[in-house]
Each structure stands twice: as structure tokens, then as C-alpha cells.
N, C-alpha and C. Protein backbone atom coordinates (compact mmCIF):
# COMPACT_ATOMS: atom_id res chain seq x y z
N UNK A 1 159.91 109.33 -39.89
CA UNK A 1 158.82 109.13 -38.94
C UNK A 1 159.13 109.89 -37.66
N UNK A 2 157.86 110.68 -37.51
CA UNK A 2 158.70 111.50 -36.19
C UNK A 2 157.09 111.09 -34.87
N UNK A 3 157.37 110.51 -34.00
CA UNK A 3 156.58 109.42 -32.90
C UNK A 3 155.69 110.83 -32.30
N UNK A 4 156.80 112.00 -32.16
CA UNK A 4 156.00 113.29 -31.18
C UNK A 4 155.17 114.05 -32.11
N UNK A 5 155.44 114.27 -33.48
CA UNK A 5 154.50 115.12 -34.05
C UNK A 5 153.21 113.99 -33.96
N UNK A 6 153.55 112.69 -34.48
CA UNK A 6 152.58 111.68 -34.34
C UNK A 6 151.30 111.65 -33.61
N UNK A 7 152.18 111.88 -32.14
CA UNK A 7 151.47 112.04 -30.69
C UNK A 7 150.21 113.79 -30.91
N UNK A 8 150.99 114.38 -31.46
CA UNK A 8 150.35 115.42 -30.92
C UNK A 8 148.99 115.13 -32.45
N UNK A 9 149.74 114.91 -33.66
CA UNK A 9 148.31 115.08 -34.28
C UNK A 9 146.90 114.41 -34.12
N UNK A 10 147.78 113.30 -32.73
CA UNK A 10 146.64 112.54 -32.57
C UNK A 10 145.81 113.39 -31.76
N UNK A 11 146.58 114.37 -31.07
CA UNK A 11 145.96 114.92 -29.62
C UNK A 11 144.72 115.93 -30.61
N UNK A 12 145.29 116.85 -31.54
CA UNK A 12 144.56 117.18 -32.44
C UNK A 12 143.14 116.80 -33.01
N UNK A 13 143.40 115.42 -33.24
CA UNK A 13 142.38 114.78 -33.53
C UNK A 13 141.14 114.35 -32.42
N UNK A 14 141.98 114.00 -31.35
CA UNK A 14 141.18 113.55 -30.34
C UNK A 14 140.07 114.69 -29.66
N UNK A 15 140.90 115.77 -29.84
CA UNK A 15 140.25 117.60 -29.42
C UNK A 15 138.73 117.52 -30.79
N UNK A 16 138.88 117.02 -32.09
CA UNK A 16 137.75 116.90 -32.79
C UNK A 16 137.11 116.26 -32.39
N UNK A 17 136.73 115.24 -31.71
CA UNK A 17 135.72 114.39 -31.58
C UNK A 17 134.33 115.28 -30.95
N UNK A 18 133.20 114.16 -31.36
CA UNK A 18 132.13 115.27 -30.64
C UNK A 18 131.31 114.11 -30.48
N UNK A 19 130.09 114.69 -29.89
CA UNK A 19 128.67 113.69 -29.44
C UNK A 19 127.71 113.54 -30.01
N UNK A 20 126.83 112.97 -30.29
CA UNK A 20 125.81 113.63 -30.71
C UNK A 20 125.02 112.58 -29.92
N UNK A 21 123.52 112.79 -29.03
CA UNK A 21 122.96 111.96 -28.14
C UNK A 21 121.73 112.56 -28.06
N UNK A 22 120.72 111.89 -27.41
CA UNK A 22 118.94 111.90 -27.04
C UNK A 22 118.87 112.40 -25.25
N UNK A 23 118.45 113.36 -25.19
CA UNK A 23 118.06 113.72 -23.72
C UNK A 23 117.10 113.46 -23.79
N UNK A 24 116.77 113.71 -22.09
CA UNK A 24 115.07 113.20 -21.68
C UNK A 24 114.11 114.45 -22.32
N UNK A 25 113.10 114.38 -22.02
CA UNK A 25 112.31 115.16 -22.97
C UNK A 25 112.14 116.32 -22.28
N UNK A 26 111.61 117.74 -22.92
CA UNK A 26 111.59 118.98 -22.36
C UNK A 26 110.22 119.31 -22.61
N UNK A 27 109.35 119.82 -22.16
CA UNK A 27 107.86 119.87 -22.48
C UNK A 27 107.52 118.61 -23.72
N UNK A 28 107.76 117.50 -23.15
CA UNK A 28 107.28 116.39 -23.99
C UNK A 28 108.08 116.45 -25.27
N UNK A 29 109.30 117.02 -25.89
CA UNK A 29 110.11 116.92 -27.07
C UNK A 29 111.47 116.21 -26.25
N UNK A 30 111.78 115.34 -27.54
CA UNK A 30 113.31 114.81 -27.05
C UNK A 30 114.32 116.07 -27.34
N UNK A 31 115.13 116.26 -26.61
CA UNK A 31 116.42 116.71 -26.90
C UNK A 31 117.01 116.24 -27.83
N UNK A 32 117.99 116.49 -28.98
CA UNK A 32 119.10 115.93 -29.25
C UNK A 32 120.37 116.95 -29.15
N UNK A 33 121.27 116.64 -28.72
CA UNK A 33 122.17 117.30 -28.56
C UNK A 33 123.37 117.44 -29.16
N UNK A 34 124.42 117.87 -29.84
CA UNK A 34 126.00 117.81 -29.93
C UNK A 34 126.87 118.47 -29.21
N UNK A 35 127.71 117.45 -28.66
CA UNK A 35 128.56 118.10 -27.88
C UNK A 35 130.10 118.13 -28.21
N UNK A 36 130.58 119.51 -28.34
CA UNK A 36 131.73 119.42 -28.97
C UNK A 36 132.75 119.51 -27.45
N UNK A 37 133.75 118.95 -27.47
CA UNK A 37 134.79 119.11 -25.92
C UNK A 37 136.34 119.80 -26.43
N UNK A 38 135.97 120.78 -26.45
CA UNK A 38 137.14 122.21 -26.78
C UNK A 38 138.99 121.83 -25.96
N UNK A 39 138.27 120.94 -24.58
CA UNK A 39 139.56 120.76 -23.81
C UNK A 39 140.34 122.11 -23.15
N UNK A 40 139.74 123.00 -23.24
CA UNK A 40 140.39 124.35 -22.75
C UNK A 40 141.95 124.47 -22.81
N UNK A 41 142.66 123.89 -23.69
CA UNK A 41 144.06 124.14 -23.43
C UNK A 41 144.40 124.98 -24.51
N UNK A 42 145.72 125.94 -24.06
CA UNK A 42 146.21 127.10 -25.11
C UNK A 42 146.47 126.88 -26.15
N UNK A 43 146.87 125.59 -26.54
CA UNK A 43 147.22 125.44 -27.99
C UNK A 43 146.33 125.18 -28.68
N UNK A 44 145.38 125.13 -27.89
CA UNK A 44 144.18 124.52 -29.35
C UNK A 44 143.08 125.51 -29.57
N UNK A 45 143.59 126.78 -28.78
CA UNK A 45 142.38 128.34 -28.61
C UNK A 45 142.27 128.88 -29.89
N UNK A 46 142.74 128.71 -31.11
CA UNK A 46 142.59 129.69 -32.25
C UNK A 46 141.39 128.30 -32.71
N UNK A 47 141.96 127.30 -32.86
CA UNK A 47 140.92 126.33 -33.37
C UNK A 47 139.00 126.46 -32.66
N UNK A 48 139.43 126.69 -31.43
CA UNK A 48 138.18 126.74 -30.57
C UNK A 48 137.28 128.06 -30.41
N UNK A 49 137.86 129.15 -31.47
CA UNK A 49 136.74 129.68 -31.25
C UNK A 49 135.98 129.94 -32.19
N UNK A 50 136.16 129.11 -33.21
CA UNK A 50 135.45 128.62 -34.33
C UNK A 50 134.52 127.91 -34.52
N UNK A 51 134.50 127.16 -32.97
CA UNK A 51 133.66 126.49 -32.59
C UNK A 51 132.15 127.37 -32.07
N UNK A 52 132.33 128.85 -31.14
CA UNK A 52 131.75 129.27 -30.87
C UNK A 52 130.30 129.50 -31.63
N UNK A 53 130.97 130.01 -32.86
CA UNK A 53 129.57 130.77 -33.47
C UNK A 53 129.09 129.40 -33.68
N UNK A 54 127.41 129.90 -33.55
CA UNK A 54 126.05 128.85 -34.31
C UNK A 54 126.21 127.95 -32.87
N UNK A 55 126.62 127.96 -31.69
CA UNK A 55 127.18 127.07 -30.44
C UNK A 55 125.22 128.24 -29.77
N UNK A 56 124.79 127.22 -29.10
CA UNK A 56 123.60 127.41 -28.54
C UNK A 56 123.92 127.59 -26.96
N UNK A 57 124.53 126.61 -26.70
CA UNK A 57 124.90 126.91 -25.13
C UNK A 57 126.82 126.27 -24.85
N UNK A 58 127.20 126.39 -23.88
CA UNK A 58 128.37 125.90 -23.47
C UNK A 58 128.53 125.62 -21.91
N UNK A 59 129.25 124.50 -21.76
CA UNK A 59 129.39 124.38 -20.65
C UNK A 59 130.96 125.34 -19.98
N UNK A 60 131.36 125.74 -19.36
CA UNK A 60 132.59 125.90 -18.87
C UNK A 60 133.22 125.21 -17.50
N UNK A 61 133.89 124.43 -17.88
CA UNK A 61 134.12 123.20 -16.88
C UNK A 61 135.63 123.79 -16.03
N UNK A 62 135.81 123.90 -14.76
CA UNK A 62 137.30 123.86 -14.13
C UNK A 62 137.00 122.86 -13.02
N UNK A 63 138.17 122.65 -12.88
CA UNK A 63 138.48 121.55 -11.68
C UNK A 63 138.65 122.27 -10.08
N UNK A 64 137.73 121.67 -9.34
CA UNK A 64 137.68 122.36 -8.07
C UNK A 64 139.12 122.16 -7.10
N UNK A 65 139.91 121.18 -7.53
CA UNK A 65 140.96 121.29 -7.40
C UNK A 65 142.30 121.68 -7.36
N UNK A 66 142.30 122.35 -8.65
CA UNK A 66 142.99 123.16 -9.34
C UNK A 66 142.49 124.53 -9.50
N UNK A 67 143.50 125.24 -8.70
CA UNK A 67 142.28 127.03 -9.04
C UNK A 67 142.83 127.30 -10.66
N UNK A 68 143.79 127.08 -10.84
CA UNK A 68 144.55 127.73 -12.26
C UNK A 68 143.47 127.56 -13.17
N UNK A 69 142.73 126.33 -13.07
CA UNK A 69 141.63 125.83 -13.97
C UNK A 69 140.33 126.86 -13.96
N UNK A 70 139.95 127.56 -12.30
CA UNK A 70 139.16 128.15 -12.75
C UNK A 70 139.59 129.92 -13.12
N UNK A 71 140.67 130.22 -12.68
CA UNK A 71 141.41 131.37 -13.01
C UNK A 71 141.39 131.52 -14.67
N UNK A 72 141.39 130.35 -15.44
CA UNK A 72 141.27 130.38 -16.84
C UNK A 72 139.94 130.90 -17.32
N UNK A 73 138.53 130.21 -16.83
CA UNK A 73 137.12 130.72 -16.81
C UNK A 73 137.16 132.05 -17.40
N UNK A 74 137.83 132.71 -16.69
CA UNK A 74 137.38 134.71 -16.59
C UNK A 74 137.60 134.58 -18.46
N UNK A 75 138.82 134.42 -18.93
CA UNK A 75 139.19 134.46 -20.33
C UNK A 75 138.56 133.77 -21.20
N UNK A 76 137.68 132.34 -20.75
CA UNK A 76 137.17 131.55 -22.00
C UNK A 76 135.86 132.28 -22.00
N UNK A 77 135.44 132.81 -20.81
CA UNK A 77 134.05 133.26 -20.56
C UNK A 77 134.34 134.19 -21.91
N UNK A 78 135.02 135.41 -21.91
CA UNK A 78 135.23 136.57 -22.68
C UNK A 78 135.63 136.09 -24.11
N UNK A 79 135.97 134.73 -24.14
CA UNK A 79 136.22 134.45 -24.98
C UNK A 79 134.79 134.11 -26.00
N UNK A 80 134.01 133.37 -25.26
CA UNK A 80 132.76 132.88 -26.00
C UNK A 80 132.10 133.98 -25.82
N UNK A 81 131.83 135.12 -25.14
CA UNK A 81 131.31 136.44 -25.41
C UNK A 81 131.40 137.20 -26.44
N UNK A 82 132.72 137.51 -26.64
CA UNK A 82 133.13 137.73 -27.86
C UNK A 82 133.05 136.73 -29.30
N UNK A 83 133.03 136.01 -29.28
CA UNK A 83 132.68 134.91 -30.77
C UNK A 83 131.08 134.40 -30.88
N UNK A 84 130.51 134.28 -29.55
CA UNK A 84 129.54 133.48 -29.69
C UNK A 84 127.52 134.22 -30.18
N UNK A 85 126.95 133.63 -30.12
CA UNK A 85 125.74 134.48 -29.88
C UNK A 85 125.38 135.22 -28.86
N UNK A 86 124.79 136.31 -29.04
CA UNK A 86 124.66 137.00 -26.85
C UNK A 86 123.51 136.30 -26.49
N UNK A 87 122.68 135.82 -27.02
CA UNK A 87 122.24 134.83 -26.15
C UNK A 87 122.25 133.64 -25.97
N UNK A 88 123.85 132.96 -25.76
CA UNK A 88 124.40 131.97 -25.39
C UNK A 88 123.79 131.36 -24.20
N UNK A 89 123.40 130.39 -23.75
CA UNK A 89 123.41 129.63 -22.14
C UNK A 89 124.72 129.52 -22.29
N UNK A 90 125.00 129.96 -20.99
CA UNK A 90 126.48 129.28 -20.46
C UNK A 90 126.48 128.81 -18.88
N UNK A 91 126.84 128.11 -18.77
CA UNK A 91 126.52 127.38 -17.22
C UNK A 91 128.31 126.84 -16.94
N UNK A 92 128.85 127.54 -15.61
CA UNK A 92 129.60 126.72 -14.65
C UNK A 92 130.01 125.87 -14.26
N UNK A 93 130.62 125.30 -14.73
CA UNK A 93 131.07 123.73 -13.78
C UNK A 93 132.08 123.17 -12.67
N UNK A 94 131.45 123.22 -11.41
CA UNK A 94 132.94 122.89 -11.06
C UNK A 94 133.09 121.47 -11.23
N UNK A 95 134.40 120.68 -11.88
CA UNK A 95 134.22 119.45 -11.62
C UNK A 95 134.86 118.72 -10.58
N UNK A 96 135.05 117.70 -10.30
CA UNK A 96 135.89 116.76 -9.28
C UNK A 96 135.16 116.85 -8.39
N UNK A 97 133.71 117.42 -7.90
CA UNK A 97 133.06 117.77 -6.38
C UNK A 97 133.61 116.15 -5.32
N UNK A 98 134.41 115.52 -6.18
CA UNK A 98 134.28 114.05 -5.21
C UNK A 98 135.30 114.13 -4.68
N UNK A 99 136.46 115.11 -5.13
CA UNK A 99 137.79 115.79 -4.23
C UNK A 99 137.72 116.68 -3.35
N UNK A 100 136.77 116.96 -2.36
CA UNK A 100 136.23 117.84 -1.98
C UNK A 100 137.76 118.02 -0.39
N UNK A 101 138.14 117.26 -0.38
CA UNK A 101 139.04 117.35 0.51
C UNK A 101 140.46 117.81 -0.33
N UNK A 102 140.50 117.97 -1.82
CA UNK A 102 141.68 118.99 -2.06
C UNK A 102 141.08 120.24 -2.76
N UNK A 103 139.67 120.50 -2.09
CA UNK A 103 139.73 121.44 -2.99
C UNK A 103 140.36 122.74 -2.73
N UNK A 104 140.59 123.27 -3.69
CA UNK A 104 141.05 124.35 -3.55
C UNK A 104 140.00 125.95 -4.49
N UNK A 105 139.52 125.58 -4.72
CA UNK A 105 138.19 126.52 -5.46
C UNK A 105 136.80 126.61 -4.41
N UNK A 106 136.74 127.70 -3.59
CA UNK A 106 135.46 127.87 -2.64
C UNK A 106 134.32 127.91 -3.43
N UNK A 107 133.17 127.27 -3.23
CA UNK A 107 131.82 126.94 -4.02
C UNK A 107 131.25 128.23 -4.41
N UNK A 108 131.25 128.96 -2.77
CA UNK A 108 131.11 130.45 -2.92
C UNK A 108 131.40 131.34 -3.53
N UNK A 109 132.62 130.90 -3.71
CA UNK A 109 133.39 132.08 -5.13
C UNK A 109 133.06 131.77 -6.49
N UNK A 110 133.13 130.36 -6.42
CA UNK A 110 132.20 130.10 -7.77
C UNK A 110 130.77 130.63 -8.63
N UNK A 111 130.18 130.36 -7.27
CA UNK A 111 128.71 130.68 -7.03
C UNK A 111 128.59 132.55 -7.66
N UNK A 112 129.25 132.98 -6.46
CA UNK A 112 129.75 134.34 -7.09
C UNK A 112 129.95 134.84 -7.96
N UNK A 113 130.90 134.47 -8.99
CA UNK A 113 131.23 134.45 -10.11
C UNK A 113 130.30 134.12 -10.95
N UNK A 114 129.82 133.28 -10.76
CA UNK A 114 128.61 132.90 -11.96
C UNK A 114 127.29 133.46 -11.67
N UNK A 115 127.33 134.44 -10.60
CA UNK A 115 125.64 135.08 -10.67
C UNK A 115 126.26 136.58 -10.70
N UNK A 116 127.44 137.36 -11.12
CA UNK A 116 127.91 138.42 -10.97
C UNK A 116 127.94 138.48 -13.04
N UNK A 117 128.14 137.20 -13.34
CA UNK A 117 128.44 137.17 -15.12
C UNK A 117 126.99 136.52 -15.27
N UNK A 118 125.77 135.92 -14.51
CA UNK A 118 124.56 136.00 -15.53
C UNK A 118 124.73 134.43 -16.15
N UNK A 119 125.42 133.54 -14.95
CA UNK A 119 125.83 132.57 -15.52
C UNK A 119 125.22 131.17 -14.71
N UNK A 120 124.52 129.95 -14.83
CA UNK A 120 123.94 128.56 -13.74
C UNK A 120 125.46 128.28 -13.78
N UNK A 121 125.24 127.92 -12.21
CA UNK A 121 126.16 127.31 -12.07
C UNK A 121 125.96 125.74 -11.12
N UNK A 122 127.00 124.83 -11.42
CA UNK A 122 126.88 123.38 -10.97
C UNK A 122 128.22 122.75 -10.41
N UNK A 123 128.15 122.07 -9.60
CA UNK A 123 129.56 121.03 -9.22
C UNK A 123 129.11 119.78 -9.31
N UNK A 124 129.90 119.15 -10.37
CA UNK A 124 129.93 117.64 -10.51
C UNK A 124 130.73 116.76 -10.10
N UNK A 125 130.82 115.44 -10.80
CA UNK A 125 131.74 114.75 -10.64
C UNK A 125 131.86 113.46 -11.60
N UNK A 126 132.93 113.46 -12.61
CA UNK A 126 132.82 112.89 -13.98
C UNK A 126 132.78 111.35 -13.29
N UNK A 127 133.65 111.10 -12.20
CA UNK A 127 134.11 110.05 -11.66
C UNK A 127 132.92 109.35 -11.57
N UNK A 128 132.11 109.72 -10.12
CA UNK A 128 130.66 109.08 -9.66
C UNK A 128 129.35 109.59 -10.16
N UNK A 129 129.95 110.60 -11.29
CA UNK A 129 128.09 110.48 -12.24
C UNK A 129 127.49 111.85 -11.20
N UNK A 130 127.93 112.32 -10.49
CA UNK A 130 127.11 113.29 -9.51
C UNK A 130 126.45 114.65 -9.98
N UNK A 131 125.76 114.83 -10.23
CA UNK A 131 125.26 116.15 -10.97
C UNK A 131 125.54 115.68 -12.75
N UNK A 132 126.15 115.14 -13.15
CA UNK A 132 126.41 115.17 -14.71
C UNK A 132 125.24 115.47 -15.28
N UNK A 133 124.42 114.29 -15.25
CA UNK A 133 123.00 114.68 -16.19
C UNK A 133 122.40 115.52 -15.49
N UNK A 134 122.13 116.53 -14.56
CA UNK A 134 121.94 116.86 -14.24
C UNK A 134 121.93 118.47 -14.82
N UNK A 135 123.40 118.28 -14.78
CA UNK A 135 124.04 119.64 -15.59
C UNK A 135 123.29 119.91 -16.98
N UNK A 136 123.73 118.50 -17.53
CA UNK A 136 122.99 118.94 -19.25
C UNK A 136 121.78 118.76 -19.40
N UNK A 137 121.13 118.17 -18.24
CA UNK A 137 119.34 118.53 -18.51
C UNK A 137 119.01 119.95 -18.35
N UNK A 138 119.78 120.52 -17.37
CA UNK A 138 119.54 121.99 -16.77
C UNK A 138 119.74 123.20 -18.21
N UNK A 139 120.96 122.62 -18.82
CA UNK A 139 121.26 123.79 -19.66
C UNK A 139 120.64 123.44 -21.55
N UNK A 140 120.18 122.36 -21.28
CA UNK A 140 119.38 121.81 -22.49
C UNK A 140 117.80 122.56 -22.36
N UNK A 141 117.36 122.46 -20.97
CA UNK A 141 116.23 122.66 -20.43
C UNK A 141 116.07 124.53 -21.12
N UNK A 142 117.02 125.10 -21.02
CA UNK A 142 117.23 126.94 -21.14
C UNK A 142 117.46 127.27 -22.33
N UNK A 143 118.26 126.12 -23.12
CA UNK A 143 118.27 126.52 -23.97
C UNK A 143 116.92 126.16 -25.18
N UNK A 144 116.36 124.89 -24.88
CA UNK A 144 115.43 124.70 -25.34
C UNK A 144 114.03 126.01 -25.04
N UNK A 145 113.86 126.71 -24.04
CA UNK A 145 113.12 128.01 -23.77
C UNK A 145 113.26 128.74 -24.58
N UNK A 146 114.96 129.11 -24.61
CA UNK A 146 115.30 130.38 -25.20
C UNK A 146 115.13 130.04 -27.09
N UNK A 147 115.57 129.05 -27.16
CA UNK A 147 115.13 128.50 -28.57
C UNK A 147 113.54 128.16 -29.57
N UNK A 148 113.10 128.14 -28.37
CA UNK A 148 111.25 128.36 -28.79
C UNK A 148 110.90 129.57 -28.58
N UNK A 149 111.36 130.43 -27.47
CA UNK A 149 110.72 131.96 -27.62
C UNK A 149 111.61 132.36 -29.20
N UNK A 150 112.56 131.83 -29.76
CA UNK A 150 113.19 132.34 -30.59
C UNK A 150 113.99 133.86 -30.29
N UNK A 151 114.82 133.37 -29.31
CA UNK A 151 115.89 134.32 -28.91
C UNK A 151 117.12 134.25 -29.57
N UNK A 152 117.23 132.90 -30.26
CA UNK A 152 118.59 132.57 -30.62
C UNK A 152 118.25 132.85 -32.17
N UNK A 153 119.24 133.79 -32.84
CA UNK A 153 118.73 133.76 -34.31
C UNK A 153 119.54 132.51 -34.97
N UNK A 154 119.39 131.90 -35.78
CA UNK A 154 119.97 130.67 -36.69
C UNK A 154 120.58 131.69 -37.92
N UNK A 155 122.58 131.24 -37.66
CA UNK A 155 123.20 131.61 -38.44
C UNK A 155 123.52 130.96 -40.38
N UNK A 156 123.10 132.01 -41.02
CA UNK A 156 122.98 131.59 -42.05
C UNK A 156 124.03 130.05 -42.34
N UNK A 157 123.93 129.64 -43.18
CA UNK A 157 124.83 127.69 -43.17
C UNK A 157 126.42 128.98 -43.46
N UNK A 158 126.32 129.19 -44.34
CA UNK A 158 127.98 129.99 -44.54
C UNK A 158 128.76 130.53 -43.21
N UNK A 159 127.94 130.88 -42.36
CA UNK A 159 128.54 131.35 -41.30
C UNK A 159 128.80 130.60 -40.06
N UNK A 160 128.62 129.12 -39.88
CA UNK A 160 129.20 128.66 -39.06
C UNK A 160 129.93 127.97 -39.48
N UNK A 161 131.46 127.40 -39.13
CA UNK A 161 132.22 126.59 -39.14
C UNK A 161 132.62 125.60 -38.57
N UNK A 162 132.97 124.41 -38.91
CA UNK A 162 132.60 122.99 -38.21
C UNK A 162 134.11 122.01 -39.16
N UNK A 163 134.90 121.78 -38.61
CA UNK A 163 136.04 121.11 -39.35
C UNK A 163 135.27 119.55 -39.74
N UNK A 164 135.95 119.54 -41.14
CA UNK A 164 135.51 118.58 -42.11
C UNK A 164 136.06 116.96 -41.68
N UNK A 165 136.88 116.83 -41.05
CA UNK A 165 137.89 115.42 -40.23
C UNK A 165 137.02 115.26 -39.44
N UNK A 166 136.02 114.97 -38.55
CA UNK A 166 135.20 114.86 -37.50
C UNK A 166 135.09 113.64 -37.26
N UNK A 167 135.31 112.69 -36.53
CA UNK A 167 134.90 111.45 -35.98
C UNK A 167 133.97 111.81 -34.93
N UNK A 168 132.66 110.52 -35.46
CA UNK A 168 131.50 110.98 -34.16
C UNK A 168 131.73 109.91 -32.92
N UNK A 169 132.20 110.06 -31.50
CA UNK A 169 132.11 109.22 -30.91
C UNK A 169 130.38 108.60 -30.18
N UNK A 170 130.74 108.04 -30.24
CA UNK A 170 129.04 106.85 -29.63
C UNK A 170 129.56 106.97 -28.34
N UNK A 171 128.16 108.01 -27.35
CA UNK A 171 127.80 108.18 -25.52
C UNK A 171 127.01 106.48 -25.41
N UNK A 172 127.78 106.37 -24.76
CA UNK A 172 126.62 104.94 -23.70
C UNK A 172 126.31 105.63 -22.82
N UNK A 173 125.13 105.27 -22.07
CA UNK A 173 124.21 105.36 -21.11
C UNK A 173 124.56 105.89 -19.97
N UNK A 174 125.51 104.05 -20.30
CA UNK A 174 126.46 104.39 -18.79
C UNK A 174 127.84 103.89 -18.66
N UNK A 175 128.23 103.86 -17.98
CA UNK A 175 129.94 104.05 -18.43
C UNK A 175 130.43 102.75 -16.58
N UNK A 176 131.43 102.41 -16.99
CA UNK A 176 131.90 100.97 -16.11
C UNK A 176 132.60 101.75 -15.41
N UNK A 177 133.43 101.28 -13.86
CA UNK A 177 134.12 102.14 -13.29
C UNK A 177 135.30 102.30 -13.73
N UNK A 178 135.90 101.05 -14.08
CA UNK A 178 137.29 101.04 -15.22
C UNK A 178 137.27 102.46 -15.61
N UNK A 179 136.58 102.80 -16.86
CA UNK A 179 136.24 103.82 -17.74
C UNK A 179 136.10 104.86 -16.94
N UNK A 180 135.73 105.47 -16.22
CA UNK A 180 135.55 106.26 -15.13
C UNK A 180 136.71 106.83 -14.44
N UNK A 181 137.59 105.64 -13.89
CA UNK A 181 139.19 105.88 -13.45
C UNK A 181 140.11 106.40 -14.10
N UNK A 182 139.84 106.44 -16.12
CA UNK A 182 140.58 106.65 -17.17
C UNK A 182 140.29 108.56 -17.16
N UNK A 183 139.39 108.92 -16.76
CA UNK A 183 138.92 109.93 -17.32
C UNK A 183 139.46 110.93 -16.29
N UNK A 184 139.83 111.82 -17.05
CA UNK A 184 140.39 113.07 -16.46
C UNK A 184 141.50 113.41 -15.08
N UNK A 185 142.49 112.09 -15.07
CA UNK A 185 142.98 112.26 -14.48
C UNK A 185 144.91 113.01 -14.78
């Protein structure tokens, strides 16, 4: 019995989980959405860009706190460029906007960055709910456009890949502050 491989296949596992949920409506149609959470970390990048193809939009999330987080961006950006559809939505995130006193990522540069790559950009905050729905109405909203003008072609079933282990986790509504304090720290 080895406790660390243990640990990590769980981490493995936990990197599979995904969403699947009802947005508010977009010209009178519900949304439904899946959301897969990649976790941006290096060890799990060969797995994640498998994820890309048949992927309609993506969020790219860094912590306004941490520049290293958004210094990573430039590479996942190129990353889902390269794997994904070219007409991907991809939208910005800064998160933590509720750390605004460590931040270390200027809004401006953000801002920058994401209208220099053709990219919405947003600052949230997972903690107090601030922009969240916000974010995924915005990029549900574009992609639902770009998906009725039929910009996005639908990849034959053989060509996207989706790992077979999948646990679906169940989104509540709304989430307690407990739960809130757990997350992303």
C-alpha cells in the first residue's frame, strides 16, 4: 500500500470531475452547460488537451494575486489555440478580485492582454459570488450566437475525446460560506 501514489490518484481523479447544469435562458432557450475544470497544473497538461477539441468555449482563470498564475495564461491560451476549434470563446478571468489589497496582477494589463488576443475579459471572486454568474452567462451568451450562426462546426463523435472514469458532480445554486472558505485556498 503506498498512501502517496494513493493521494495523487485521487488528485487524478478529482482533475476528472465535471458539471453539467441549466443557465438562465438566452433568447428564451435554457442553456445547459458542461463544465470540465482542467486545474491548470503541469502535470496534468498532456491529459488536458484532450479536453480541448469539441470544447465550445473556455474559461482561463489566474489569480490576481499571484502573477505566476497569470504569466501561465500566455501558454494555456496557445495551448487551446492550438488543440481547440478557432472559433473557440475564450474569456479571462481574474480571480480573487476580493484580494484586491494583495494584488499583484494590474486589471489593466489584464484588460490588455485580453483585447490584444481577441479575448472578454472578467474579475471575480469564487469566495463572495462576485461576477461568477456573471462570467458564465457572458460566455454562454457568445457562445450560444456563435453556435446558431453556426460558426462552430460539430466534430464528428470519433474525434472528440472524453475519459471513460468520469464522476458527474451535482452544482447547487448556492453554496454556504463554510464551502466557500474550502475553495481555492
Amino acid at each position: 500500500r503506498n498512501p502517496q501514489r494513493e493521494g495523487y490518484l485521487s488528485k487524478i481523479a478529482n482533475y476528472c470531475h465535471y458539471s453539467t447544469f441549466s443557465f438562465s435562458q438566452v433568447d428564451g432557450k435554457t442553456i445547459k452547460a458542461q463544465i470540465w475544470d482542467t486545474a491548470g497544473q503541469e502535470r496534468y497538461r498532456a491529459i488536458t488537451s484532450a479536453y480541448y477539441r469539441g470544447a465550445v468555449g473556455a474559461l482561463l482563470v489566474y489569480d490576481i494575486a499571484k502573477h505566476l498564475t497569470y504569466e501561465n495564461v500566455e501558454r494555456w491560451l496557445r495551448e487551446l489555440r492550438d488543440h481547440a476549434d478557432q472559433n473557440i470563446v475564450i474569456m479571462l478571468v481574474g480571480n480573487k478580485s476580493d484580494l484586491r489589497h494583495l494584488r499583484s496582477v494590474p486589471t489593466d494589463e489584464a484588460k490588455l492582454f485580453a483585447e490584444r488576443n481577441g479575448l472578454s475579459f472578467i474579475e471575480t471572486s469564487a469566495l463572495d459570488s462576485t461576477n461568477v454568474e456573471t462570467a458564465f452567462q457572458n460566455i454562454l451568451t457568445e457562445i450560444y450566437r456563435i453556435v446558431s450562426q453556426k460558426q462552430i462546426r460539430d466534430p464528428p463523435e470519433g474525434d472528440v475525446i472524453r475519459p471513460s472514469n468520469v464522476e458527474p458532480i451535482d452544482v447547487k445554486p448556492t453554496v454556504t460560506a463554510d464551502v466557500r472558505k474550502q475553495c481555492c485556498q
